[in-house]
C-alpha atoms as a PDB file:
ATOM      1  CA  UNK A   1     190.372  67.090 221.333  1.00  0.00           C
ATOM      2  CA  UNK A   2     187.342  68.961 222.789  1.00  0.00           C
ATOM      3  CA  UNK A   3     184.515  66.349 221.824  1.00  0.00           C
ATOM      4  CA  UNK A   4     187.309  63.760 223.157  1.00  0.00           C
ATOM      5  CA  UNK A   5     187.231  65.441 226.459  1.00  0.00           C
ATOM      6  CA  UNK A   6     183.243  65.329 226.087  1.00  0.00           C
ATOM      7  CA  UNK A   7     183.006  62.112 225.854  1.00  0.00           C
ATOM      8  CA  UNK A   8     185.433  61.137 228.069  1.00  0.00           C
ATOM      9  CA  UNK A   9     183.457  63.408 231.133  1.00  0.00           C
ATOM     10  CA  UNK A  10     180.142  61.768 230.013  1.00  0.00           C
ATOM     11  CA  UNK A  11     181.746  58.131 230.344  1.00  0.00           C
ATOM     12  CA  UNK A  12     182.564  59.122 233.845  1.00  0.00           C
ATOM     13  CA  UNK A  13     179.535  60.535 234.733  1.00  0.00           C
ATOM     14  CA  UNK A  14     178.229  56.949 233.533  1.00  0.00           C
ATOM     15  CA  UNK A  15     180.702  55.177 235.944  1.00  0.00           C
ATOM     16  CA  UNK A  16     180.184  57.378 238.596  1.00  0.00           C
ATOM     17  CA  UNK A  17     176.528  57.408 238.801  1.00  0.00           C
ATOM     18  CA  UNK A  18     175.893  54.310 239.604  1.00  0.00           C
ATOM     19  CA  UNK A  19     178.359  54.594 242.455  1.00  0.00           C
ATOM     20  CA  UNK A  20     176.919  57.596 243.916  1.00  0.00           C
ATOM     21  CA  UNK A  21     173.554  55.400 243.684  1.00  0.00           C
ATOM     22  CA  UNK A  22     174.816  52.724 245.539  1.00  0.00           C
ATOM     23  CA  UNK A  23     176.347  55.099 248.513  1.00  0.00           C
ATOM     24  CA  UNK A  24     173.126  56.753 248.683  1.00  0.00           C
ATOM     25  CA  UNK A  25     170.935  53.820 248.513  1.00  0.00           C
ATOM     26  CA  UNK A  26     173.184  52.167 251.159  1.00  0.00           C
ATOM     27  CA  UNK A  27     172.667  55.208 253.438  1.00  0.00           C
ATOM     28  CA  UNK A  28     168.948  55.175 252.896  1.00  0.00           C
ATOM     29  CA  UNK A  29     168.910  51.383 253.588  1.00  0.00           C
ATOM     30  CA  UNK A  30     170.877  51.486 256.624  1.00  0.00           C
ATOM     31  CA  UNK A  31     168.734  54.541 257.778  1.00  0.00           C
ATOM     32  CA  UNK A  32     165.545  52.747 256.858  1.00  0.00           C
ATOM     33  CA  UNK A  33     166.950  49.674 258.920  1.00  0.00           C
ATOM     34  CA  UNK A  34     167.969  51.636 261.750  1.00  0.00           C
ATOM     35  CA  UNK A  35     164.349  53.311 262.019  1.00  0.00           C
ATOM     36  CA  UNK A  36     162.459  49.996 261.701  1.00  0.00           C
ATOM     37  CA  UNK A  37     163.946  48.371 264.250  1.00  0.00           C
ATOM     38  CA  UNK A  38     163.435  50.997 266.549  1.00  0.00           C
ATOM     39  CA  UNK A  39     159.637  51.555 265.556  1.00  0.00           C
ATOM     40  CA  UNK A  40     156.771  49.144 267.299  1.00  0.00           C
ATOM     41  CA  UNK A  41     153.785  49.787 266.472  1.00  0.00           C
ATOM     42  CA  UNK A  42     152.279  46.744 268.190  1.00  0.00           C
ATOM     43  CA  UNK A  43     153.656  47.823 271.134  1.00  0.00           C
ATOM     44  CA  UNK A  44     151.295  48.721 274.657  1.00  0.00           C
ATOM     45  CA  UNK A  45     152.469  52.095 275.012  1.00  0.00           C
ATOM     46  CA  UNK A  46     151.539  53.348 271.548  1.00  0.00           C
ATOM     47  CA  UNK A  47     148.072  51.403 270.816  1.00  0.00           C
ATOM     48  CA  UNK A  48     146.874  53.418 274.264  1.00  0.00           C
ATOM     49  CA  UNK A  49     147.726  57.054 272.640  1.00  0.00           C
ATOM     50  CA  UNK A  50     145.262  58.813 271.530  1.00  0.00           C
ATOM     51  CA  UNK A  51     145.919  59.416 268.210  1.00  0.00           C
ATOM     52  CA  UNK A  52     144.589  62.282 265.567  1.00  0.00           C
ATOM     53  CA  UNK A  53     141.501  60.938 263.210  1.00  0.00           C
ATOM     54  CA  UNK A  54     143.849  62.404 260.443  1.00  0.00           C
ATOM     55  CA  UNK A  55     146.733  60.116 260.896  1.00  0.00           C
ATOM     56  CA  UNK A  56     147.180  58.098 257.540  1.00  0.00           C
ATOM     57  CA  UNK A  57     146.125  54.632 258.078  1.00  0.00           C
ATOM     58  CA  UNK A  58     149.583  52.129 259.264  1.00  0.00           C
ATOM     59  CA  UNK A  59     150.037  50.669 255.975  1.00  0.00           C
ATOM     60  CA  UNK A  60     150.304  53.522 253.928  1.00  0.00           C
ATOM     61  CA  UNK A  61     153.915  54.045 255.860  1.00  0.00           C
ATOM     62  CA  UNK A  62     156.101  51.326 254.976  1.00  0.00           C
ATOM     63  CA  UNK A  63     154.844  52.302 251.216  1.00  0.00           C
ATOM     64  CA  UNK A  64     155.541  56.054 251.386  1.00  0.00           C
ATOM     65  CA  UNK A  65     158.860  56.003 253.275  1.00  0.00           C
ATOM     66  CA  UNK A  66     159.578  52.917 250.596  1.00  0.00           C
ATOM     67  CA  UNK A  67     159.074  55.673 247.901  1.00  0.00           C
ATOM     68  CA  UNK A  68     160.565  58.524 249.667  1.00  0.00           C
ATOM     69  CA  UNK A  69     163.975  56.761 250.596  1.00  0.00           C
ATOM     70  CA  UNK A  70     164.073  55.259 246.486  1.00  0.00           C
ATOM     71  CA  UNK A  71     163.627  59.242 245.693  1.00  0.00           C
ATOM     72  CA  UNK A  72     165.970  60.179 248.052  1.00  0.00           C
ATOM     73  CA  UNK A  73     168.951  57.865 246.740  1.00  0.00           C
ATOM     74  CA  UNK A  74     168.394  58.595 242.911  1.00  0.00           C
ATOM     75  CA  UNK A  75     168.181  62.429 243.508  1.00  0.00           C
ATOM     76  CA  UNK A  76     170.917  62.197 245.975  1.00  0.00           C
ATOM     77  CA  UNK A  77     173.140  60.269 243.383  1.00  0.00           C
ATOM     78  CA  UNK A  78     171.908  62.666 240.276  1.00  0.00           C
ATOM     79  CA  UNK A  79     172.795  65.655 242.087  1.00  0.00           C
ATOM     80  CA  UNK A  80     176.008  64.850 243.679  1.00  0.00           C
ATOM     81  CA  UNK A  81     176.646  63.352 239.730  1.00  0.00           C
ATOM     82  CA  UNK A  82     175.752  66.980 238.617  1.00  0.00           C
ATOM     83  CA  UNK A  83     177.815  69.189 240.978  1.00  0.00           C
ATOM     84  CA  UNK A  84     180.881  66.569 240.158  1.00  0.00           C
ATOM     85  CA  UNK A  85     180.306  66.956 236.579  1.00  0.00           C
ATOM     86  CA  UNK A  86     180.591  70.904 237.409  1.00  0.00           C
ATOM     87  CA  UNK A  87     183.451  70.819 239.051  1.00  0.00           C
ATOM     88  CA  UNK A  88     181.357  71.750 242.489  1.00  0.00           C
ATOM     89  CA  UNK A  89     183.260  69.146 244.872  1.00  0.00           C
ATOM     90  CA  UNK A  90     183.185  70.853 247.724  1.00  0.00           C
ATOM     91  CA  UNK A  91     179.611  71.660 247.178  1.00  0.00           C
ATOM     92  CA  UNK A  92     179.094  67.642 246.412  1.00  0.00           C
ATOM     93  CA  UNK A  93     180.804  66.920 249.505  1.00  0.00           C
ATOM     94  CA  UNK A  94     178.545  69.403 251.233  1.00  0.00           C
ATOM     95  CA  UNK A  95     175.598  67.402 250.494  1.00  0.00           C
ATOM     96  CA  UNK A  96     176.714  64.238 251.087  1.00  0.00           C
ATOM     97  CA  UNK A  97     177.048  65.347 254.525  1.00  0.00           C
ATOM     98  CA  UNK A  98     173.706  66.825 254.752  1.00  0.00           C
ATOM     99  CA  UNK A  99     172.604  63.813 253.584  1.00  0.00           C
ATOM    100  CA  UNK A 100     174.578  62.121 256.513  1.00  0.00           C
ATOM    101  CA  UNK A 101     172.549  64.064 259.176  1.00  0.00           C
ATOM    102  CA  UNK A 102     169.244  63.858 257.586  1.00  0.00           C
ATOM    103  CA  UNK A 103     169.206  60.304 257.347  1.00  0.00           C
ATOM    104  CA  UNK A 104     170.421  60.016 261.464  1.00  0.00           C
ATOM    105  CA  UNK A 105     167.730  62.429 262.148  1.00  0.00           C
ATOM    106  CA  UNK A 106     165.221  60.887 260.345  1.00  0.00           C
ATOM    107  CA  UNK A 107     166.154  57.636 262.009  1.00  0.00           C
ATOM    108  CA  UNK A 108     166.807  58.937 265.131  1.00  0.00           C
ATOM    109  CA  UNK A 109     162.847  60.256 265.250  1.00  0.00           C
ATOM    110  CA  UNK A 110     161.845  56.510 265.415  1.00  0.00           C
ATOM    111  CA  UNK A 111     164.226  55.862 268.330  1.00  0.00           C
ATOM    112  CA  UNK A 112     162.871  59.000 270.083  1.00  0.00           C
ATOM    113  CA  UNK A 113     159.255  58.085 269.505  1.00  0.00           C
ATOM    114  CA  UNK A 114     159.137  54.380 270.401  1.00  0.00           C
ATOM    115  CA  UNK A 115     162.050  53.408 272.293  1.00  0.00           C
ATOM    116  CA  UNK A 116     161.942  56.891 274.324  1.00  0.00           C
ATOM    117  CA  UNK A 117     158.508  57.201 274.541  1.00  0.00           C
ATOM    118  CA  UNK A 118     159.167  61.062 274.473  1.00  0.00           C
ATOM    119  CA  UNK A 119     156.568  62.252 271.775  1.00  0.00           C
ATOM    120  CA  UNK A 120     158.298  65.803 272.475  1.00  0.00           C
ATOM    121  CA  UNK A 121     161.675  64.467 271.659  1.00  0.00           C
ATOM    122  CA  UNK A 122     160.103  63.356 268.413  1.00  0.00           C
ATOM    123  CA  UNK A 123     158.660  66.648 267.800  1.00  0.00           C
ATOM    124  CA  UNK A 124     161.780  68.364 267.869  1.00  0.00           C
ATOM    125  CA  UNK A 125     163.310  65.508 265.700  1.00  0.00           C
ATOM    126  CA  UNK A 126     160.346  66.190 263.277  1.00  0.00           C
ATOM    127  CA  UNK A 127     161.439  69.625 263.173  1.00  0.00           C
ATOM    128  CA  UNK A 128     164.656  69.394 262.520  1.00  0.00           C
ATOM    129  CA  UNK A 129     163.892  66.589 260.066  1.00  0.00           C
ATOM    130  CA  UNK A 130     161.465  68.515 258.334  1.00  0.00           C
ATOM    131  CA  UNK A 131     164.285  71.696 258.540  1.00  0.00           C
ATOM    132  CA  UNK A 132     166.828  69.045 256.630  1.00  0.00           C
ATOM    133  CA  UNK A 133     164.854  67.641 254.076  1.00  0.00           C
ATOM    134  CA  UNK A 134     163.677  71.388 253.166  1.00  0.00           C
ATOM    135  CA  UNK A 135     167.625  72.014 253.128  1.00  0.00           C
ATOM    136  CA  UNK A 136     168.617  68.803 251.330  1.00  0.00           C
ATOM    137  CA  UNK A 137     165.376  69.955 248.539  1.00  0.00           C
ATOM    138  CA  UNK A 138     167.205  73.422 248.043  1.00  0.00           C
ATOM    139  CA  UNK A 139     170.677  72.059 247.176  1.00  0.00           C
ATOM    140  CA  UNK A 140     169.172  69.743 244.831  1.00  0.00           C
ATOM    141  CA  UNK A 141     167.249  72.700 242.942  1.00  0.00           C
ATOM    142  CA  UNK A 142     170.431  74.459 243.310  1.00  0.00           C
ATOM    143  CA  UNK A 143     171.658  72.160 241.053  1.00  0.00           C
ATOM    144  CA  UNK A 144     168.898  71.652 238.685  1.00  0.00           C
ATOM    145  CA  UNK A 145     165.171  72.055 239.617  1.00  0.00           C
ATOM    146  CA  UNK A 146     163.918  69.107 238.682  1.00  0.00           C
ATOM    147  CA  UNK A 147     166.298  67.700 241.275  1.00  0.00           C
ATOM    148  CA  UNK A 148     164.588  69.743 244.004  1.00  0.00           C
ATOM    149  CA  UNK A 149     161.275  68.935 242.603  1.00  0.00           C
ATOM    150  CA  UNK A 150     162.007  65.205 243.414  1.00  0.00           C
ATOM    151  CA  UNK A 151     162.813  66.007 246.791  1.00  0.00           C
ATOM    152  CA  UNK A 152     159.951  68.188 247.515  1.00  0.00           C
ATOM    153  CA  UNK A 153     157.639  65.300 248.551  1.00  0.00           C
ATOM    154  CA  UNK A 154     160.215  64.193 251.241  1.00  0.00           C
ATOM    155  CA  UNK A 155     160.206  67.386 252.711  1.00  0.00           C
ATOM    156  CA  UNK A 156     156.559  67.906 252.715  1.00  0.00           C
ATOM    157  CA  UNK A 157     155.953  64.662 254.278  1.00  0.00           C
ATOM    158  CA  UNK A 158     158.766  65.424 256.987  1.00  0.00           C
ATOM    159  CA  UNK A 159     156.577  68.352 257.432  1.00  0.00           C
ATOM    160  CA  UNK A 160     153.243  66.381 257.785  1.00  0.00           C
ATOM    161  CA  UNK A 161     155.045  63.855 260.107  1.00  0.00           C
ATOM    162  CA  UNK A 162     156.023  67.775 262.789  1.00  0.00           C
ATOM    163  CA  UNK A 163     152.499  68.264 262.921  1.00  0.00           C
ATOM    164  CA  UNK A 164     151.218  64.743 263.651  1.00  0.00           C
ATOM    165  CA  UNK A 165     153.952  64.182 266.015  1.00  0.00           C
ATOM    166  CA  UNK A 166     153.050  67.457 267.919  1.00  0.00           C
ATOM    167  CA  UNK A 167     149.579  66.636 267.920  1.00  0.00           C
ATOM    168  CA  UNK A 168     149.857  62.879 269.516  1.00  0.00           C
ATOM    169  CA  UNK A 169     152.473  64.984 271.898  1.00  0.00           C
ATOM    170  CA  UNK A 170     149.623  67.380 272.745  1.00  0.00           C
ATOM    171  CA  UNK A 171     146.923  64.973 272.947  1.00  0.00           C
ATOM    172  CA  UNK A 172     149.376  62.680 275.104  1.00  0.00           C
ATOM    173  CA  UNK A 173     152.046  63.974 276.453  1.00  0.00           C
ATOM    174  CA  UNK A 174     155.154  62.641 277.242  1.00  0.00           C
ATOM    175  CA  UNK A 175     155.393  59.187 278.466  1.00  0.00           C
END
């Protein structure tokens, strides 16, 4: 009865995963989307700001935040699958719902950078970006470590992305 049980939890974890994978790669997507269209990087107002000699070169964006929002999705789906297979559903929903907010933020800095024009907007964004995906990290080690050691990137690159939006907001200023 007990191996039954087993195996019947581990074929729903199978079904369930890839569910979870495509909510979270949905979310991603749409977030992804969402922040895209809002960012214009050909635009008049940005090519006059003066921008840091350390800001990564444009095309190694599209590549990391392709990486970042795959990472996101998988470790998303793995450790909601995890805290499921626990019987941690309120937990699970918890992070879904971080999850929720983290993606609108991290769309939402696009919209404040380059439709806004408000490079301190987009700071504070940043922040609380980089504050979520530090938060979003720590759940996921909660969970298992390895999990949280997926996310880790994300949130050091959320990170990266305060510091070089406060420094084209210094250099610049608003508007």
């Amino acid at each position: 009865m007990v191996g039954s049980v087993a195996a019947m939890n581990l074929l729903q974890r199978f079904r369930s995963t890839p569910r979870r994978l495509a909510v979270a790669s949905a979310a991603t997507a749409a977030a992804a989307v969402a922040g895209s269209l809002a960012t214009d990087v050909d635009s008049r107002w940005y090519r006059r700001r003066d921008l840091p000699a350390w800001q990564p070169p444009g095309v190694a964006f599209p590549i990391v935040w392709t990486a970042l929002y795959a990472d996101i999705a998988a470790t998303s789906a793995a450790t909601t699958t995890s805290l499921d297979d626990q019987g941690r559903f309120e937990e699970a929903r918890s992070y879904w719902a971080a999850l929720g907010v983290n993606l609108a933020l991290n769309a939402g800095w696009c919209a404040l950078f380059f439709r806004a024009r408000r490079p301190s907007l987009a700071t504070a964004g940043a922040l609380a970006l980089a504050v979520s995906s530090a938060d979003l990290a720590r759940r996921a080690a909660a969970v298992d470590p390895a999990h949280g050691a997926a996310l880790a990137p994300y949130a050091a690159w959320c990170t990266f992305a305060t510091a070089l939006s406060a420094e084209i907001w210094r250099r610049n200023g608003d508007g």
